[in-house]
Structure formats: structure tokens, C-alpha cells
PDB file of N, CA and C in Angstrom:
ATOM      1  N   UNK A   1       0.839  -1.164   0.000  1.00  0.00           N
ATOM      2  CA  UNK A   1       0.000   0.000   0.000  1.00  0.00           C
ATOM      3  C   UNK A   1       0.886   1.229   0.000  1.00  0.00           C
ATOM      4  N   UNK A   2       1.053   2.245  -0.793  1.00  0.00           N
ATOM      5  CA  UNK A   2       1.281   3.044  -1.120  1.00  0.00           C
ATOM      6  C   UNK A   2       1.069   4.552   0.158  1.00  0.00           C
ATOM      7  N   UNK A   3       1.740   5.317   0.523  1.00  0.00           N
ATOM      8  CA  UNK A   3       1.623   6.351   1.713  1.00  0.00           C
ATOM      9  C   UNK A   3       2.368   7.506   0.714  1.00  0.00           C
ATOM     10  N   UNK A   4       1.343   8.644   0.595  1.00  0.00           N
ATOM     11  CA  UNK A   4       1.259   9.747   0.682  1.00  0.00           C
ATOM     12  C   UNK A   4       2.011  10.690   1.613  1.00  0.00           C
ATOM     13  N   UNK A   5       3.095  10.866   1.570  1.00  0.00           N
ATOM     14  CA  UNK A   5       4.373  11.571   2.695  1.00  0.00           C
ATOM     15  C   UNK A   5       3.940  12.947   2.727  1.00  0.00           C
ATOM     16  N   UNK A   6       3.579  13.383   1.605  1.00  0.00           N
ATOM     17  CA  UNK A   6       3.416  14.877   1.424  1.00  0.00           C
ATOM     18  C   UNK A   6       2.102  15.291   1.844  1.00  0.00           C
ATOM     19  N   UNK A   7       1.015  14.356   2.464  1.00  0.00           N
ATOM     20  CA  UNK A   7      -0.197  14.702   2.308  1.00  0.00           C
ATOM     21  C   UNK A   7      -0.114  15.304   3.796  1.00  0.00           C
ATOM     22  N   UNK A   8      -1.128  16.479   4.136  1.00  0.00           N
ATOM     23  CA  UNK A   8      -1.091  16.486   5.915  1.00  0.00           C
ATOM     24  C   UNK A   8      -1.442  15.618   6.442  1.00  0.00           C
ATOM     25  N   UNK A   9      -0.651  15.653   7.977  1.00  0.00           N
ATOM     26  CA  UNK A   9      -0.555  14.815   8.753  1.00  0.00           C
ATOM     27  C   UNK A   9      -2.328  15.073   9.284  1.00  0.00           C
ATOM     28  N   UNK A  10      -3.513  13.863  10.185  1.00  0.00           N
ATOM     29  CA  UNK A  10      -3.887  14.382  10.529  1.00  0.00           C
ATOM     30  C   UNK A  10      -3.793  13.976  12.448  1.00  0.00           C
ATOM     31  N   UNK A  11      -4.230  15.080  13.454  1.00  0.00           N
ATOM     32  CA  UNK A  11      -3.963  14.734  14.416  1.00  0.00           C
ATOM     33  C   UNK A  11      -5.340  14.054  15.068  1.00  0.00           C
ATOM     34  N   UNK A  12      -4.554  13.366  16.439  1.00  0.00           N
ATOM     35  CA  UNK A  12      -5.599  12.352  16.973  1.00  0.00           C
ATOM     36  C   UNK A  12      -7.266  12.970  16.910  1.00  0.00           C
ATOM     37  N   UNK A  13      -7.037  14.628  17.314  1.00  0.00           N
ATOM     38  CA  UNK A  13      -8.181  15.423  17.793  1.00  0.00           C
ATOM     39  C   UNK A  13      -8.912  15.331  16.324  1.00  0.00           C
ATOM     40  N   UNK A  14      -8.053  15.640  15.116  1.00  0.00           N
ATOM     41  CA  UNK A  14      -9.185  16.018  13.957  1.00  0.00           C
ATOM     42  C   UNK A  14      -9.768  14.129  13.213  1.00  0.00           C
ATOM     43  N   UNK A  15      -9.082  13.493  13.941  1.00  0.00           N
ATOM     44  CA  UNK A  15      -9.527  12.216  13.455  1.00  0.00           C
ATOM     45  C   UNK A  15     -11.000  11.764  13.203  1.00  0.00           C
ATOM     46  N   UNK A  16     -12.019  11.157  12.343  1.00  0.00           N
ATOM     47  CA  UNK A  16     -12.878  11.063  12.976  1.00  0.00           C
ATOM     48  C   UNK A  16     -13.668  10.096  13.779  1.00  0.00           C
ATOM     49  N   UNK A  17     -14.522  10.119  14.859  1.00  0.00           N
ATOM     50  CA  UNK A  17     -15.171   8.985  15.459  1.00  0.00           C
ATOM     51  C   UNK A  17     -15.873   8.066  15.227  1.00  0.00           C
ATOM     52  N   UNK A  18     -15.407   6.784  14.951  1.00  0.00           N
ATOM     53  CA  UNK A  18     -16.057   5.725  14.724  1.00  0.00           C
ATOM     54  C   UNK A  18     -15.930   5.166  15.807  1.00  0.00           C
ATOM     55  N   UNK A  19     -17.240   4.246  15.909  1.00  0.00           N
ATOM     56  CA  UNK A  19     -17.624   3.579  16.903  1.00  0.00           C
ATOM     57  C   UNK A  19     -16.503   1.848  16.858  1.00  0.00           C
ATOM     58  N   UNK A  20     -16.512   1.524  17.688  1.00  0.00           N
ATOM     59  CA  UNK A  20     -15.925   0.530  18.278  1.00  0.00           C
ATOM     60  C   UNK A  20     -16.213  -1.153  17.658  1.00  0.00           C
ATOM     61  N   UNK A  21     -18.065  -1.217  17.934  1.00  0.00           N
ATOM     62  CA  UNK A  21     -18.389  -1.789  16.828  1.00  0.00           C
ATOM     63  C   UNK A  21     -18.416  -1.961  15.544  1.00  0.00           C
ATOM     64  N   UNK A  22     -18.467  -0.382  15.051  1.00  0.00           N
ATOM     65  CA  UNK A  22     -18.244  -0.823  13.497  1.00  0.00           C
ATOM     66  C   UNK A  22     -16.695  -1.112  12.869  1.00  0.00           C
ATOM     67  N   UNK A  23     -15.638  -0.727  14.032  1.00  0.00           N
ATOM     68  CA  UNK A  23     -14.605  -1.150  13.416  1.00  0.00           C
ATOM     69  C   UNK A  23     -14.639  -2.619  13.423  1.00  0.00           C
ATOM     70  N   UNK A  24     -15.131  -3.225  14.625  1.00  0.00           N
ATOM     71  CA  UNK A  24     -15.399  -5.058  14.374  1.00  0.00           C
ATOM     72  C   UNK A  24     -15.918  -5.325  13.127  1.00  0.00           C
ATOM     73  N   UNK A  25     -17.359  -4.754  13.332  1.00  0.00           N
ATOM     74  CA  UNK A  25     -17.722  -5.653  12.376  1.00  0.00           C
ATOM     75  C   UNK A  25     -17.010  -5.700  10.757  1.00  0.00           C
ATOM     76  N   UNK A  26     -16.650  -4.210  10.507  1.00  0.00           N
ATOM     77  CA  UNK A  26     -15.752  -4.209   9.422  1.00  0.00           C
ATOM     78  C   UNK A  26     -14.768  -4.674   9.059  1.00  0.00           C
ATOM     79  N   UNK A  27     -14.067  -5.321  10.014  1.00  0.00           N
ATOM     80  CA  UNK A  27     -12.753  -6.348  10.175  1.00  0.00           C
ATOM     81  C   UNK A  27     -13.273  -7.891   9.705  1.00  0.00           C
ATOM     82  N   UNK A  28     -14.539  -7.961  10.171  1.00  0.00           N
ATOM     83  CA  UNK A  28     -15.528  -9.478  10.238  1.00  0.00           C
ATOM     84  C   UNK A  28     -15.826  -9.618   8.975  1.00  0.00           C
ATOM     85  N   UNK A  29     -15.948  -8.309   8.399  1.00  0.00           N
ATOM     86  CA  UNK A  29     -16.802  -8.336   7.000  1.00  0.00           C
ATOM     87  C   UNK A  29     -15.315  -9.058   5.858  1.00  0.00           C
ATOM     88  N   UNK A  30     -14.418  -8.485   6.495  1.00  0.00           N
ATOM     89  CA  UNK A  30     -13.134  -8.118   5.684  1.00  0.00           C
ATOM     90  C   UNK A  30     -12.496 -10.448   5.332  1.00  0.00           C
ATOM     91  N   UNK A  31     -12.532 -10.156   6.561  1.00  0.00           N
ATOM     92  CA  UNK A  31     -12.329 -12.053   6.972  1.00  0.00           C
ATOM     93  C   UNK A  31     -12.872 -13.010   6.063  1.00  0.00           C
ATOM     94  N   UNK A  32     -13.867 -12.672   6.044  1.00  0.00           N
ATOM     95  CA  UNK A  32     -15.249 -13.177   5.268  1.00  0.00           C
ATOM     96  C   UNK A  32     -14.732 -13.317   3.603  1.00  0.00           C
ATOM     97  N   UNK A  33     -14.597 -12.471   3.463  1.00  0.00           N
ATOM     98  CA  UNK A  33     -14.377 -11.947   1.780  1.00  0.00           C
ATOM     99  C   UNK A  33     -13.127 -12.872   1.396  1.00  0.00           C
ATOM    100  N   UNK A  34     -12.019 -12.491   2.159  1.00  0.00           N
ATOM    101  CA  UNK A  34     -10.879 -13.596   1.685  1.00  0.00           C
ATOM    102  C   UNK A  34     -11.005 -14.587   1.734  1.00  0.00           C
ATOM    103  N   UNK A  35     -10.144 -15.336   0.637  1.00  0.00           N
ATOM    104  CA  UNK A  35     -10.670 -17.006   0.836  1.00  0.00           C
ATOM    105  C   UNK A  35      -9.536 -17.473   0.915  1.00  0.00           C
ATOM    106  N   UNK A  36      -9.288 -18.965   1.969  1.00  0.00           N
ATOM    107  CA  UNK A  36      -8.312 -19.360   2.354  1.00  0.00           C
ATOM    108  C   UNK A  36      -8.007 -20.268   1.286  1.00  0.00           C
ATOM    109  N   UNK A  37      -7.102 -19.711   0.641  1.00  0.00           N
ATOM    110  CA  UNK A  37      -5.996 -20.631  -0.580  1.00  0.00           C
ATOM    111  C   UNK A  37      -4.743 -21.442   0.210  1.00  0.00           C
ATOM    112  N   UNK A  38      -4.113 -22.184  -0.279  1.00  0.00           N
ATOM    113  CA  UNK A  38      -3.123 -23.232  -0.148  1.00  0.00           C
ATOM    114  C   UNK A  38      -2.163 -22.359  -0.907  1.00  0.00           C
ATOM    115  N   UNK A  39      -0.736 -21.961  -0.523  1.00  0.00           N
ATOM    116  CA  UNK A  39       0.181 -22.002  -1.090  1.00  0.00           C
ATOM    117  C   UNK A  39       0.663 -22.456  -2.537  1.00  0.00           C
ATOM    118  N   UNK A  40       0.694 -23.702  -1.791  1.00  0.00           N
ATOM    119  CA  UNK A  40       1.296 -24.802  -2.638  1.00  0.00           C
ATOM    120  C   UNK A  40       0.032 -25.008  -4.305  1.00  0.00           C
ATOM    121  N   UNK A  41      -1.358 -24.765  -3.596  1.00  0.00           N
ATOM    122  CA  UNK A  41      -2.165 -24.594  -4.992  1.00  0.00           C
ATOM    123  C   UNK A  41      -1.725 -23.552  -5.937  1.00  0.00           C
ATOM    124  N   UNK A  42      -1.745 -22.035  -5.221  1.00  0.00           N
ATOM    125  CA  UNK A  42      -1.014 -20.720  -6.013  1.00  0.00           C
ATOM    126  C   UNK A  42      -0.331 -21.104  -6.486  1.00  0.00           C
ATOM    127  N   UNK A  43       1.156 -22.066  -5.944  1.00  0.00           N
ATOM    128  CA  UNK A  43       2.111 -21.851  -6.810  1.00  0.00           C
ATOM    129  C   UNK A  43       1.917 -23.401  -7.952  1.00  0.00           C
ATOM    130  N   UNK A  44       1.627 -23.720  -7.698  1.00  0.00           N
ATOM    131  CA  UNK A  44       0.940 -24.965  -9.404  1.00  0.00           C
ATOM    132  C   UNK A  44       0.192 -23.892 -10.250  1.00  0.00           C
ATOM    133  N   UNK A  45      -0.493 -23.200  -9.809  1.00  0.00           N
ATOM    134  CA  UNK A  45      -1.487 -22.301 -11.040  1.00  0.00           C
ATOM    135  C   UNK A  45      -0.545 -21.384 -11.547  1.00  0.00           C
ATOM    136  N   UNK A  46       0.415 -21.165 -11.306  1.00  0.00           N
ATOM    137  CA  UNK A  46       1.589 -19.702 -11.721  1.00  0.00           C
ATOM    138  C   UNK A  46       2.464 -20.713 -12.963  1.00  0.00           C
ATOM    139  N   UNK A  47       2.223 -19.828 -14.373  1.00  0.00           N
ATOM    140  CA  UNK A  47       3.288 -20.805 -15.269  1.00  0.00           C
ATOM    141  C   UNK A  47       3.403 -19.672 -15.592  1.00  0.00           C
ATOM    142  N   UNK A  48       4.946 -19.508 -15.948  1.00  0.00           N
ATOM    143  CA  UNK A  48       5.401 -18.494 -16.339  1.00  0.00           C
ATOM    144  C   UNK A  48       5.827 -18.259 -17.994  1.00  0.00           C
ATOM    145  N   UNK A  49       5.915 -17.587 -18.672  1.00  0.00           N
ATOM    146  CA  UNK A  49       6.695 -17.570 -20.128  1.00  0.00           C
ATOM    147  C   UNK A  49       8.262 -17.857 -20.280  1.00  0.00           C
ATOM    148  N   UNK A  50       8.294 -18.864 -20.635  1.00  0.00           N
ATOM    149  CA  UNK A  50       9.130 -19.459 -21.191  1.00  0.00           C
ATOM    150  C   UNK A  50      10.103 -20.100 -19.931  1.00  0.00           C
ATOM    151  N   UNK A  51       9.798 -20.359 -19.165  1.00  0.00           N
ATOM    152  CA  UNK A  51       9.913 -21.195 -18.360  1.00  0.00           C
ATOM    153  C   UNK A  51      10.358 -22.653 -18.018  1.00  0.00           C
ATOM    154  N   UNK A  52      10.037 -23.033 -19.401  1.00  0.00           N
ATOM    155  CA  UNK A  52      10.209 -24.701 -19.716  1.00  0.00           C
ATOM    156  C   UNK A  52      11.709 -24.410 -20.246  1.00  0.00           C
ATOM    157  N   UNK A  53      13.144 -25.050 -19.165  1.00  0.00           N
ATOM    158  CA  UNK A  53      14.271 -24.861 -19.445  1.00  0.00           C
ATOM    159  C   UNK A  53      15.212 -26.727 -19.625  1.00  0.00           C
ATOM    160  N   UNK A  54      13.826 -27.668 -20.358  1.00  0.00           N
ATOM    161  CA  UNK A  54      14.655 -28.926 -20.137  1.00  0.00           C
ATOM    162  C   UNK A  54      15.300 -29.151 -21.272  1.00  0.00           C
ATOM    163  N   UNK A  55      15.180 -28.162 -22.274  1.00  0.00           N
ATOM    164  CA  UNK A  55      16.344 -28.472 -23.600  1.00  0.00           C
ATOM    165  C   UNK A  55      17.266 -27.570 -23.646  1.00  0.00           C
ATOM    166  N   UNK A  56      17.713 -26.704 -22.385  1.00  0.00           N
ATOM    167  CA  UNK A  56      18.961 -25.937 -22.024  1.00  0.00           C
ATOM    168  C   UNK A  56      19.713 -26.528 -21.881  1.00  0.00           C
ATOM    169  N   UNK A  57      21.198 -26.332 -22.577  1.00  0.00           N
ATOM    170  CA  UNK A  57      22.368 -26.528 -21.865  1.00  0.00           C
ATOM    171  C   UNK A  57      23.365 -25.738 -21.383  1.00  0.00           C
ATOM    172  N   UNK A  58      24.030 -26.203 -20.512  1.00  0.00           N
ATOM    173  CA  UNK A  58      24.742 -24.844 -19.588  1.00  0.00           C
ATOM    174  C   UNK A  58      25.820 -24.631 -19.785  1.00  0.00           C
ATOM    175  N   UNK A  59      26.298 -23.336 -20.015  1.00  0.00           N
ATOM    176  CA  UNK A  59      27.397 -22.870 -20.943  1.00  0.00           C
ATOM    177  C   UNK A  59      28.238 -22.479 -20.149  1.00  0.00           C
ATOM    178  N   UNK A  60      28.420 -22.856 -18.637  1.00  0.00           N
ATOM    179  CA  UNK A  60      29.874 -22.616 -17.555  1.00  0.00           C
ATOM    180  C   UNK A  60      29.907 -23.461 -18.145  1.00  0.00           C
ATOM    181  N   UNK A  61      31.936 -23.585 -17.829  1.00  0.00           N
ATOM    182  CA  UNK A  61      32.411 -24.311 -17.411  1.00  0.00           C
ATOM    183  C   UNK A  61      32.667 -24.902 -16.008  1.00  0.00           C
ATOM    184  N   UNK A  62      32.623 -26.096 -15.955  1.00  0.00           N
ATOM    185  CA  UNK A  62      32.933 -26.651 -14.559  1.00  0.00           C
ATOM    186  C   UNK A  62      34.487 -26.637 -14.005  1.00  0.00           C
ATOM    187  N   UNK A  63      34.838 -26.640 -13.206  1.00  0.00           N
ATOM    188  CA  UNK A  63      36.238 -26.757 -12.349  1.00  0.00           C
ATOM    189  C   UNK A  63      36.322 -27.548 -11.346  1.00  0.00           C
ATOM    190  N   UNK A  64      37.122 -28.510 -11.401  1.00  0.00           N
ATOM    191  CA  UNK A  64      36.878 -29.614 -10.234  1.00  0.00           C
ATOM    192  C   UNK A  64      37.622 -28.849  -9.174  1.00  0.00           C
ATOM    193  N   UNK A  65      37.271 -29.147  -7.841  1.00  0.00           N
ATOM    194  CA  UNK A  65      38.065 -29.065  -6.783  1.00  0.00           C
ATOM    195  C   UNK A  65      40.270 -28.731  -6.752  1.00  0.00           C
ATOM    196  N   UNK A  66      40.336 -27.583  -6.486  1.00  0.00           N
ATOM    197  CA  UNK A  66      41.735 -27.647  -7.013  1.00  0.00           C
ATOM    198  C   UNK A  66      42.407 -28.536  -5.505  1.00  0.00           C
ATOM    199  N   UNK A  67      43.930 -28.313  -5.788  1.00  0.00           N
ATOM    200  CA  UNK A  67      44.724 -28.577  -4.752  1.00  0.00           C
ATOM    201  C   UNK A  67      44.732 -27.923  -3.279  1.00  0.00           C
ATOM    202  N   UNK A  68      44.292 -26.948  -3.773  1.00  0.00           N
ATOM    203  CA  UNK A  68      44.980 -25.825  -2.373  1.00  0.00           C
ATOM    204  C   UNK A  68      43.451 -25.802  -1.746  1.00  0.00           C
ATOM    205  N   UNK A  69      41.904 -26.157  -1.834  1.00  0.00           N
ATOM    206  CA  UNK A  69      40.516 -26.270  -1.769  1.00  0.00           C
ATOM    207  C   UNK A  69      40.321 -27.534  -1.035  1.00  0.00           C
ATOM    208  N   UNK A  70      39.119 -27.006  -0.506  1.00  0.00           N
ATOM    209  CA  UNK A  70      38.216 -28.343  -0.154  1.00  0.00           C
ATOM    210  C   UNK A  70      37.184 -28.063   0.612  1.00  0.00           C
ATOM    211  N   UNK A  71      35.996 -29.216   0.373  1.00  0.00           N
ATOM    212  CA  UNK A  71      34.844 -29.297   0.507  1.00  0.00           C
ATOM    213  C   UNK A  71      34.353 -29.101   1.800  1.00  0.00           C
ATOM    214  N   UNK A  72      33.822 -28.571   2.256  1.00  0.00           N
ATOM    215  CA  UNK A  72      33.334 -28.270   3.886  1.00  0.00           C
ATOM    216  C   UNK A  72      32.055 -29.188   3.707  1.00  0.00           C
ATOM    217  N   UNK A  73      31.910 -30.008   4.661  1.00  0.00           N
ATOM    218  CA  UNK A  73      31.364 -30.724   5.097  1.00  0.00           C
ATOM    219  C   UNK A  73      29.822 -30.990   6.048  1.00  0.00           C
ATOM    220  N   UNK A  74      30.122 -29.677   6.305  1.00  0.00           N
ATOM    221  CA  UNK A  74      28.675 -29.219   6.973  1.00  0.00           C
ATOM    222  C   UNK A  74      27.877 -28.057   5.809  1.00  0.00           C
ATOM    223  N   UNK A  75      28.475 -27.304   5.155  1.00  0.00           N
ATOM    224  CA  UNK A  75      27.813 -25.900   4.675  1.00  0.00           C
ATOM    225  C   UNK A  75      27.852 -26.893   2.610  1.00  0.00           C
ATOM    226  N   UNK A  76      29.174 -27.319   2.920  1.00  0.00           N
ATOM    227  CA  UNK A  76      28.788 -27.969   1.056  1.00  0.00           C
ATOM    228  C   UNK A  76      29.543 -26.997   0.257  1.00  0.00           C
ATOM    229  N   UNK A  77      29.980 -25.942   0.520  1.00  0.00           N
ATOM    230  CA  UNK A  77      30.468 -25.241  -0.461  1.00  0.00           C
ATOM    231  C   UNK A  77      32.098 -25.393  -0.355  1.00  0.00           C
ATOM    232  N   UNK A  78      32.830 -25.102  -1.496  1.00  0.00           N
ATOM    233  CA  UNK A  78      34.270 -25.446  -2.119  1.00  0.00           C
ATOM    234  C   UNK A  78      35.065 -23.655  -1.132  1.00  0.00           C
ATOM    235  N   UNK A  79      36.410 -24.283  -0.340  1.00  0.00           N
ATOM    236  CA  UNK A  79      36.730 -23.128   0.245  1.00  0.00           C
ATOM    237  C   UNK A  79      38.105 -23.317   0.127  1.00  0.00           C
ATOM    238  N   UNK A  80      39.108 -22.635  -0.006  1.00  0.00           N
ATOM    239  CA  UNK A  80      40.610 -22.330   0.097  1.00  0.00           C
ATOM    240  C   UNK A  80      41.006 -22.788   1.642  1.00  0.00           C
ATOM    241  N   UNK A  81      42.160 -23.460   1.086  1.00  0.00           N
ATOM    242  CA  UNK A  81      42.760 -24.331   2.518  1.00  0.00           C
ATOM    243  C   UNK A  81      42.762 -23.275   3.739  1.00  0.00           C
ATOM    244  N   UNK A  82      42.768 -22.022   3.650  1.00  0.00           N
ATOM    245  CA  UNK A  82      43.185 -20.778   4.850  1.00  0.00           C
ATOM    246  C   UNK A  82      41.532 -20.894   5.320  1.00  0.00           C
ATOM    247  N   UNK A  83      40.886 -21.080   5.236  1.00  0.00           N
ATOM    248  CA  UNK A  83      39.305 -21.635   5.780  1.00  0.00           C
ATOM    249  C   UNK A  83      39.062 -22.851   6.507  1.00  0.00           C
ATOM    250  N   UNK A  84      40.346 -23.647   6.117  1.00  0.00           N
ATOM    251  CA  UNK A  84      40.213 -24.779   7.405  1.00  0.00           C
ATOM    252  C   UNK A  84      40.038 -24.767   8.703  1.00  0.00           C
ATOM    253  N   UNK A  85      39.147 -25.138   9.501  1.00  0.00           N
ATOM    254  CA  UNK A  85      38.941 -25.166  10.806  1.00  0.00           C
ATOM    255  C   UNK A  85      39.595 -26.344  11.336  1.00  0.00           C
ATOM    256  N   UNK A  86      38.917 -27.483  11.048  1.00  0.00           N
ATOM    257  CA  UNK A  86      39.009 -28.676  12.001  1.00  0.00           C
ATOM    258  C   UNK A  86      39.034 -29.764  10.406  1.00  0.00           C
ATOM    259  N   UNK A  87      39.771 -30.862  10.619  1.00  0.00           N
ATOM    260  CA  UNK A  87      39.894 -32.159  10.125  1.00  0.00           C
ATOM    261  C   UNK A  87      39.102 -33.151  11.155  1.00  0.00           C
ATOM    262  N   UNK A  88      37.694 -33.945  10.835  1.00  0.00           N
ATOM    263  CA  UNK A  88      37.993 -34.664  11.695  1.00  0.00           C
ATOM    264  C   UNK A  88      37.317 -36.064  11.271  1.00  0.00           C
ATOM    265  N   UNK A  89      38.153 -37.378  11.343  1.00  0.00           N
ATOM    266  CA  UNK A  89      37.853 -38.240  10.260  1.00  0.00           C
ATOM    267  C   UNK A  89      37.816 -38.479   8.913  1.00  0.00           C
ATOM    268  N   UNK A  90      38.566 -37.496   8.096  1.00  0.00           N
ATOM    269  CA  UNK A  90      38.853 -37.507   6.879  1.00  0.00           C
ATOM    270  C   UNK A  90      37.536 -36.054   6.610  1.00  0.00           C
ATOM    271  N   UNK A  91      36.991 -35.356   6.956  1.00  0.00           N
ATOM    272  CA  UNK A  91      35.899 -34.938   6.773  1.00  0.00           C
ATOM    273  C   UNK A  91      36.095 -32.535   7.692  1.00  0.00           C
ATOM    274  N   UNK A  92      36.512 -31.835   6.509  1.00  0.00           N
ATOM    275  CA  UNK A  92      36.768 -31.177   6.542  1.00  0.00           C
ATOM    276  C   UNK A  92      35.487 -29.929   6.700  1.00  0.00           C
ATOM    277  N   UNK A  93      35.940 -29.239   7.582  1.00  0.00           N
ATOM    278  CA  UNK A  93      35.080 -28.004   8.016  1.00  0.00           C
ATOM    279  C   UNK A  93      35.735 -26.647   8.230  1.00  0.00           C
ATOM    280  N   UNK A  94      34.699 -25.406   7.513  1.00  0.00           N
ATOM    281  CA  UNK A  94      35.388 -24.404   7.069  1.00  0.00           C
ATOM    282  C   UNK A  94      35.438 -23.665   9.041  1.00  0.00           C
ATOM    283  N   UNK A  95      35.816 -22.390   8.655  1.00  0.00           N
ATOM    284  CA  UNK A  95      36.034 -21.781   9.885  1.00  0.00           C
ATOM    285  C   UNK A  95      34.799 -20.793  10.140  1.00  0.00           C
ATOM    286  N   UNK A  96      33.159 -20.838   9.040  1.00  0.00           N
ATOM    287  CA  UNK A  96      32.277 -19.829   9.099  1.00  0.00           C
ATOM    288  C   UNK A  96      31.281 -21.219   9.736  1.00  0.00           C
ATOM    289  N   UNK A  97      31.508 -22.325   9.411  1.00  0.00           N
ATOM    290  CA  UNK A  97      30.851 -23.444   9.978  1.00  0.00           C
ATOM    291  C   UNK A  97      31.095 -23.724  11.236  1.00  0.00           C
ATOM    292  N   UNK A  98      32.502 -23.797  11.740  1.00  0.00           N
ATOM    293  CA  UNK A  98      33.146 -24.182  13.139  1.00  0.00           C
ATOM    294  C   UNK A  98      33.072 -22.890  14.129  1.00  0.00           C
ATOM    295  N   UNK A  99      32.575 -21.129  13.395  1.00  0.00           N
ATOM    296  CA  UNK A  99      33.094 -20.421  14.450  1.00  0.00           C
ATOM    297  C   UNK A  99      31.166 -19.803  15.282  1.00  0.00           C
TER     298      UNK A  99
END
């Protein structure tokens, strides 16, 4: 929703009085009107344009694991040996995982 910065402010006094009830029931009315959707339905009904990417192929290149690297073990991502924390069991962990 969009706010008007420039518009005057107004104060509590010039506000006007509505009753107590009708702010309920207008909240009740409001409840009413929406309808409880599923997520997971929204997102099956959403297809997007051009979207269908199973006759892509991917134009990186890959790089295996160098020498001076290795795999952290808890987080999964490829890190430079100065990121080593702990060795333990053959099974390496960086120092943003261990700290």
C-alpha cells in the first residue's frame, strides 16, 4: 500500500469517530471476503513464459576441486585451505561453519 508523505498529517483530535463496533464488524466483514488458498495450490497455477528450461544446456564451465581447496562438510560449499577449521575423520570443516 502506497503512503502519501506529502499529504497532511492528521492529528488524533481532527480524526474522525467511529464507533468501536463498526470497526469489528468491518474487520468481520473483511475475513469473510478472503478465501483461504493453499500455497502450494497458487504456486501450481503460476506458469510463467518461457519457463520450460529442459532443452537448455549450460554454458559454464565446470572446475573440479583444485589442490589448495576443499569441501566443507557441513555448509557444502568449495573453500581455500586458509578456511580450514578442524579435520575430523577424513571430513573437513570451514572456519564460518566451526566459528
Amino acid at each position: 500500500m502506497s503512503v502519501d508523505y506529502d499529504a497532511p498529517r492528521v492529528t488524533p483530535e481532527e480524526e474522525p469517530n467511529v464507533a468501536l463496533e463498526e470497526l469489528k464488524s468491518d474487520k468481520s466483514g473483511r475475513r469473510e471476503a478472503s478465501p483461504d488458498l493453499d500455497e502450494t495450490d497458487l504456486a501450481d497455477s503460476f506458469e510463467l513464459p518461457g519457463a520450460d528450461l529442459s532443452n537448455e544446456e549450460l554454458l559454464i564451465q565446470v572446475v573440479p576441486v583444485q589442490a589448495d581447496e576443499f569441501t566443507c562438510m557441513s555448509c557444502f560449499l568449495v573453500h581455500h585451505r586458509s578456511q580450514l577449521a578442524r579435520e575430523k575423520d577424513g571430513k573437513k570443516y570451514c572456519k564460518e561453519c566451526e566459528g
